[in-house]
Structure formats: structure tokens, C-alpha cells
C-alpha atoms as a PDB file:
ATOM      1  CA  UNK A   1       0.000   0.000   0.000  1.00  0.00           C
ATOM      2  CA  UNK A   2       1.172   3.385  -0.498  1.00  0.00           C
ATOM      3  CA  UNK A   3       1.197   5.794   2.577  1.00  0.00           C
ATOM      4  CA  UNK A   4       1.532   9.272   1.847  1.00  0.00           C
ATOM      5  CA  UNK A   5       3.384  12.142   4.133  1.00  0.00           C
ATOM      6  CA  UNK A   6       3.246  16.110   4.198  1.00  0.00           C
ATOM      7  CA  UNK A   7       4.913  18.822   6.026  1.00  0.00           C
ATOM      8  CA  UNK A   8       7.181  17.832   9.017  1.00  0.00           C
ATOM      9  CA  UNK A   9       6.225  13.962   8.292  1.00  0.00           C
ATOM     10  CA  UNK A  10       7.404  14.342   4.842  1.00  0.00           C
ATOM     11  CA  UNK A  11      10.644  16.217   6.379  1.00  0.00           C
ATOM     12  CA  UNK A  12      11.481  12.969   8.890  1.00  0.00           C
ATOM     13  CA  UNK A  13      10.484   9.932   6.527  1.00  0.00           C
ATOM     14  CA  UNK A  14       9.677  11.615   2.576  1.00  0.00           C
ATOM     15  CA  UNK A  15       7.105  12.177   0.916  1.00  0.00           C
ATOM     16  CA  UNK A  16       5.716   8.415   0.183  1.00  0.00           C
ATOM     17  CA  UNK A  17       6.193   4.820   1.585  1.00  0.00           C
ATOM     18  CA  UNK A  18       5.244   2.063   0.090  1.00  0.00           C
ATOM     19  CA  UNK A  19       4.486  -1.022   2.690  1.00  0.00           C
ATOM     20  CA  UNK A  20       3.114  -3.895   3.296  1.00  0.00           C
ATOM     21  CA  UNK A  21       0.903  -3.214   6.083  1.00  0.00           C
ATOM     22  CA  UNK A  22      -2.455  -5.285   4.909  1.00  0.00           C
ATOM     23  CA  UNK A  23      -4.749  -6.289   7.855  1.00  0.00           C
ATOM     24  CA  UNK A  24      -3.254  -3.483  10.011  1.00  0.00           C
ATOM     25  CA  UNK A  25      -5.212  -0.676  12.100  1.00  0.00           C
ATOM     26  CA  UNK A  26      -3.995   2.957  11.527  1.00  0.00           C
ATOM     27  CA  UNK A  27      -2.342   2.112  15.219  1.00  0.00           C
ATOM     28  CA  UNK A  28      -0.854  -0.449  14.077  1.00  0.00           C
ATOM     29  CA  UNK A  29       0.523   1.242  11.093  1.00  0.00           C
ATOM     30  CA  UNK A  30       1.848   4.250  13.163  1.00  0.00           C
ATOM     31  CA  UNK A  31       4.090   1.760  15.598  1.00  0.00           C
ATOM     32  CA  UNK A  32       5.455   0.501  12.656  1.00  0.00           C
ATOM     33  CA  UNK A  33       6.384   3.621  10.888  1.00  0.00           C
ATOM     34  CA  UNK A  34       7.619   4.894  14.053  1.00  0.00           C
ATOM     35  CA  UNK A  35      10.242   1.792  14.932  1.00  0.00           C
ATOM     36  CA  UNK A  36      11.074   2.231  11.161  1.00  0.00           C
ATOM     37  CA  UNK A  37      11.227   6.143  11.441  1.00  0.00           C
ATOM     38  CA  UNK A  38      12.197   7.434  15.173  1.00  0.00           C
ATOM     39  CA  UNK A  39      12.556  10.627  13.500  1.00  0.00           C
ATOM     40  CA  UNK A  40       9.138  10.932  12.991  1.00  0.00           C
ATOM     41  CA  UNK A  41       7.686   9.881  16.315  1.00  0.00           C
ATOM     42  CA  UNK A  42       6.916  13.306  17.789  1.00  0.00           C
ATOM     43  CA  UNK A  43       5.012  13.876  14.972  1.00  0.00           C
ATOM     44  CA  UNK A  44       3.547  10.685  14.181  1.00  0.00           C
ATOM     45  CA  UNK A  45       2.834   9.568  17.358  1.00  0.00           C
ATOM     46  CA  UNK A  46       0.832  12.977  18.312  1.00  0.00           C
ATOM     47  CA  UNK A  47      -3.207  12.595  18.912  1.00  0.00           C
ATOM     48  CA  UNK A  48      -2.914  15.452  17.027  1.00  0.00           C
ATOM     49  CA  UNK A  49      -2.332  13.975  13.054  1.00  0.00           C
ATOM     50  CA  UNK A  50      -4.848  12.600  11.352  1.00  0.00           C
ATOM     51  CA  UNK A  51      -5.095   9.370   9.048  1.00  0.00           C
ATOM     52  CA  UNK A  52      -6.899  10.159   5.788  1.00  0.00           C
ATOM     53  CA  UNK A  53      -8.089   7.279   3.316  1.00  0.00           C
ATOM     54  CA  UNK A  54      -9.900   8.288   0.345  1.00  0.00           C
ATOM     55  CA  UNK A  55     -10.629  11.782   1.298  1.00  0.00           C
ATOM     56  CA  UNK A  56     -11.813  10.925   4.731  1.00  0.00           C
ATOM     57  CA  UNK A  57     -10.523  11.113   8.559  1.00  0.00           C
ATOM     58  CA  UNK A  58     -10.133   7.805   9.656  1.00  0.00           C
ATOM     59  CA  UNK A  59      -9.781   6.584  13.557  1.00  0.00           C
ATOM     60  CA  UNK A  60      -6.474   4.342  14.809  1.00  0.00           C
ATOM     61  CA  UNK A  61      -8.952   1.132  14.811  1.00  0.00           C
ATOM     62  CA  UNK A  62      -9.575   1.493  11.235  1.00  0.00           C
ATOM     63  CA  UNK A  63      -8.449  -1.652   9.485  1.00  0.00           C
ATOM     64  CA  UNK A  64      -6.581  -0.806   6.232  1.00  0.00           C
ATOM     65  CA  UNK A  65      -6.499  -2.782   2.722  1.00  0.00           C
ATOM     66  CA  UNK A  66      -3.838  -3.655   0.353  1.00  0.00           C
ATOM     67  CA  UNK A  67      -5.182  -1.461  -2.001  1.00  0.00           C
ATOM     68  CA  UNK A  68      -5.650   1.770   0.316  1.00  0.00           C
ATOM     69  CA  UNK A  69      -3.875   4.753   0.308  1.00  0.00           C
ATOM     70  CA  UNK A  70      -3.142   6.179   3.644  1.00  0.00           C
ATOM     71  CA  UNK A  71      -2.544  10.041   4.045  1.00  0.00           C
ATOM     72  CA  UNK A  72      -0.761  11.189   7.194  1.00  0.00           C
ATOM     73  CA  UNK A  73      -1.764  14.475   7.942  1.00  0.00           C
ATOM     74  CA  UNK A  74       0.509  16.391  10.651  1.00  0.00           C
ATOM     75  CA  UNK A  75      -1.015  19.420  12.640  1.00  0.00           C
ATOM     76  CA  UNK A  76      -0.975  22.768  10.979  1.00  0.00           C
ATOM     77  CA  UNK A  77      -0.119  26.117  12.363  1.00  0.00           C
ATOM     78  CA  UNK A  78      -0.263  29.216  11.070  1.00  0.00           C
ATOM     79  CA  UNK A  79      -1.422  33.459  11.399  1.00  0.00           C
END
């Protein structure tokens, strides 16, 4: 599955992944990107950014498919 990164996500891993993460929850999905990516785990691991499948906000139990393409969205600031 491709899993898709913006902002300071895209800064600690890149822009796009491509795993194998079938059968996973979002949660799931996050450990693993985490171990893979420590960089990443302020960001990642924050209550704060959102998982996004198909233009919608989906929850940490969400089960993904093979064929899904996950969006990681970190949280914005701005003036």
C-alpha cells in the first residue's frame, strides 16, 4: 500500500512509503512507521495527526487494505 506524508512527516520519513501493512489498524501502522522512522515519532505519534483514506478522517482502529492509500496528515499552524 502506499502511505503518503506532508509537512514535518514528509521532512522525517519523505514524501511516500510504500508497505506492506495489509490487515493493520492505523495504530498499528503508526508503531510501525515509528520503529522504522524514530525521527518521525513526535510527529507521528501525536493525537494530534490525522489518518486520511480516500478523502476521509479515519480513527487508529480502522483496518486498512492492500489497495488503500493512507494520508498522514501532521497538525498545521499558522497566522
Amino acid at each position: 500500500m502506499k502511505v503518503l506524508f506532508y509537512g514535518c512527516l514528509a521532512d522525517a520519513i519523505g514524501p511516500e512509503l510504500t508497505v506492506d501493512a495489509s490487515g493493520c489498524s492505523i495504530a498499528q501502522l503508526r508503531d510501525r512507521l515509528i520503529a522504522e522512522h524514530p525521527t518521525a515519532q513526535e510527529a507521528l505519534g501525536s493525537n494530534r495527526t490525522r489518518a486520511c483514506i480516500r478523502d476521509a478522517i479515519v480513527h487508529d482502529h480502522h483496518v486498512v487494505d492492500r489497495t488503500d492509500v493512507v494520508e498522514f496528515l501532521p497538525p498545521v499552524s499558522g497566522g
